[in-house]
Protein backbone atom coordinates (compact mmCIF):
# COMPACT_ATOMS: atom_id res chain seq x y z
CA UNK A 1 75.61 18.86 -74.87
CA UNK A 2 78.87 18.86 -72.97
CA UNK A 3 78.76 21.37 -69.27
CA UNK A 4 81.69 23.29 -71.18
CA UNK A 5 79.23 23.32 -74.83
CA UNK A 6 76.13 24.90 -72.17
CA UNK A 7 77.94 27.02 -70.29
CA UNK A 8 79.53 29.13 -73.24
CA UNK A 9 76.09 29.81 -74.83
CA UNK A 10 74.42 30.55 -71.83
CA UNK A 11 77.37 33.06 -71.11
CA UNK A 12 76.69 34.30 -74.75
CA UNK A 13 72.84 34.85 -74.45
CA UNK A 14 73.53 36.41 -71.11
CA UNK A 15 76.03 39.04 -72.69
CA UNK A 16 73.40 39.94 -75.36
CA UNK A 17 71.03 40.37 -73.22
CA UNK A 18 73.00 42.71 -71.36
CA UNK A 19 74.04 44.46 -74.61
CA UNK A 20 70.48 44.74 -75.70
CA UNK A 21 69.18 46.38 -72.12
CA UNK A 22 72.29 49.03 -72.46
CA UNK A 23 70.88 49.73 -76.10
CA UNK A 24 73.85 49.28 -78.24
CA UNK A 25 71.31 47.92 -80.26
CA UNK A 26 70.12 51.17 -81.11
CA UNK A 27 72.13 54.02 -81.50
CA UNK A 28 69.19 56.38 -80.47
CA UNK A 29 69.00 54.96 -77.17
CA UNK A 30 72.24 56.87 -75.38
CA UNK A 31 72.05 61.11 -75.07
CA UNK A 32 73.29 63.12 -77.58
CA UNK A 33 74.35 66.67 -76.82
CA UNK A 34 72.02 69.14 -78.18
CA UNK A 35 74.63 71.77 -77.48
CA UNK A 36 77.58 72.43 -74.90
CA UNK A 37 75.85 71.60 -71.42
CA UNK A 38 72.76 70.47 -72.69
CA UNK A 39 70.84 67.20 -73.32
CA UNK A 40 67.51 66.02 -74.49
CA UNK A 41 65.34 63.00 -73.40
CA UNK A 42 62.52 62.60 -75.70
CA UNK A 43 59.00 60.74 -73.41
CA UNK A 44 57.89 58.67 -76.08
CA UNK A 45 54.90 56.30 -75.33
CA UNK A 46 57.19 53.40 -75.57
CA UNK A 47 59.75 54.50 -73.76
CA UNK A 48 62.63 57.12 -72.81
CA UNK A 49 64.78 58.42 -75.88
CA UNK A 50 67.60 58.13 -74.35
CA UNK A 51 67.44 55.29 -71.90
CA UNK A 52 70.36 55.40 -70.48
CA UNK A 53 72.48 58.84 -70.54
CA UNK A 54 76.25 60.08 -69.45
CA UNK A 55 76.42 63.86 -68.71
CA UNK A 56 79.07 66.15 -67.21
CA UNK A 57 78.42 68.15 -64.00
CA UNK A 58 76.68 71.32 -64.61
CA UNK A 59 74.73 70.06 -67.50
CA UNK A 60 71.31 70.52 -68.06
CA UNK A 61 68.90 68.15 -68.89
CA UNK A 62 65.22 68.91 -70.67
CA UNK A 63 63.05 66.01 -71.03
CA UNK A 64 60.43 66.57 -74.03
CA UNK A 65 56.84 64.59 -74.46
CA UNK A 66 56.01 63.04 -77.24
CA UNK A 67 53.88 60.86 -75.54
CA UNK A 68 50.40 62.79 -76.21
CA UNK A 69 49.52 62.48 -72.89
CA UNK A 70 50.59 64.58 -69.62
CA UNK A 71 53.46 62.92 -67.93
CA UNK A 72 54.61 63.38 -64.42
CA UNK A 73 58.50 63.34 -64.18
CA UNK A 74 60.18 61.95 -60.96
CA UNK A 75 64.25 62.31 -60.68
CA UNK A 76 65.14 61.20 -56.95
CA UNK A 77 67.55 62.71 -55.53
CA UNK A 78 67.50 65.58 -57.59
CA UNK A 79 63.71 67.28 -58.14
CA UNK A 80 60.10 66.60 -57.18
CA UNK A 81 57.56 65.47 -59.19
CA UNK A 82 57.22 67.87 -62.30
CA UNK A 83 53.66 67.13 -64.88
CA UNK A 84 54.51 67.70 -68.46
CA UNK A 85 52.31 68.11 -70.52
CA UNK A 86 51.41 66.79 -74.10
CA UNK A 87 54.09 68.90 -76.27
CA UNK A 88 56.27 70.63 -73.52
CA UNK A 89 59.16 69.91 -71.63
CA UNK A 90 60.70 70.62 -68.49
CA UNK A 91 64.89 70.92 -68.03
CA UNK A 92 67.00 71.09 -64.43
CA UNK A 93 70.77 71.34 -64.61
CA UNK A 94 72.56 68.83 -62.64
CA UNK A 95 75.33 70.10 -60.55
CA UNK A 96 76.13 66.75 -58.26
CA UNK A 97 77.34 63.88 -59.85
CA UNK A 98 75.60 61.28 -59.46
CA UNK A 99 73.48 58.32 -60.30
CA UNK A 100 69.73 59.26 -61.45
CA UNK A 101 67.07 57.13 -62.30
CA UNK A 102 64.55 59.54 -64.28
CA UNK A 103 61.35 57.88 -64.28
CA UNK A 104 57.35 58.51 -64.98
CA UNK A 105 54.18 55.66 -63.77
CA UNK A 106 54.97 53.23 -66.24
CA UNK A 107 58.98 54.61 -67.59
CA UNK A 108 62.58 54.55 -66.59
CA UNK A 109 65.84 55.56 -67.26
CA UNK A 110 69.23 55.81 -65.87
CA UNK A 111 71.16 59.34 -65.63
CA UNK A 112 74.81 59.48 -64.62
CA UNK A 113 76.16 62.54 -63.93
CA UNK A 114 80.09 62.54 -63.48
């Protein structure tokens, strides 16, 4: 296979890679509003729901588990260590833009506040 022939389809794989970890893959992955200045992230056991989220100053955010087990939520920069438990949530409105990474022991997602 030619250098040209390699280095196209490695270029490729890398861009759907990179597709994949942004979640265009799955619609479900990015926020969706749940009303004007407000956003939901679902704690699954798997995984965030969103991943990766875009949100306007002032918003505010409420993260939900799902994941049948309590949960302790971590946003640097913004809050302390919060413990969900199985069924409730916890919100905080952001008011400084910003780049968040929203995490729990074994989870993560990005937050960008603009």
């Amino acid at each position: 296979m030619a250098e040209r022939e390699k280095l196209f389809w490695y270029s490729l794989l890398a861009g759907f890679i990179v597709i994949l970890m942004m979640g265009f893959a799955n619609p479900a992955m990015f926020a969706q509003s749940s009303g004007e200045g407000s956003y939901v992230i679902k704690i699954k056991s798997f995984g965030f729901v969103p991943m990766f989220m875009v949100a306007n100053s002032g918003s505010t955010v409420t993260w939900i588990n799902e994941a049948g087990a309590a949960q302790i939520l971590i946003v640097e920069g913004a809050f302390g260590p919060q413990v969900i438990g199985p069924g409730a949530s916890w919100s905080f409105k952001f008011n400084r833009p910003g780049v968040y990474e929203y995490r729990t022991t074994e989870l993560a997602g990005i937050l960008v506040v603009d």
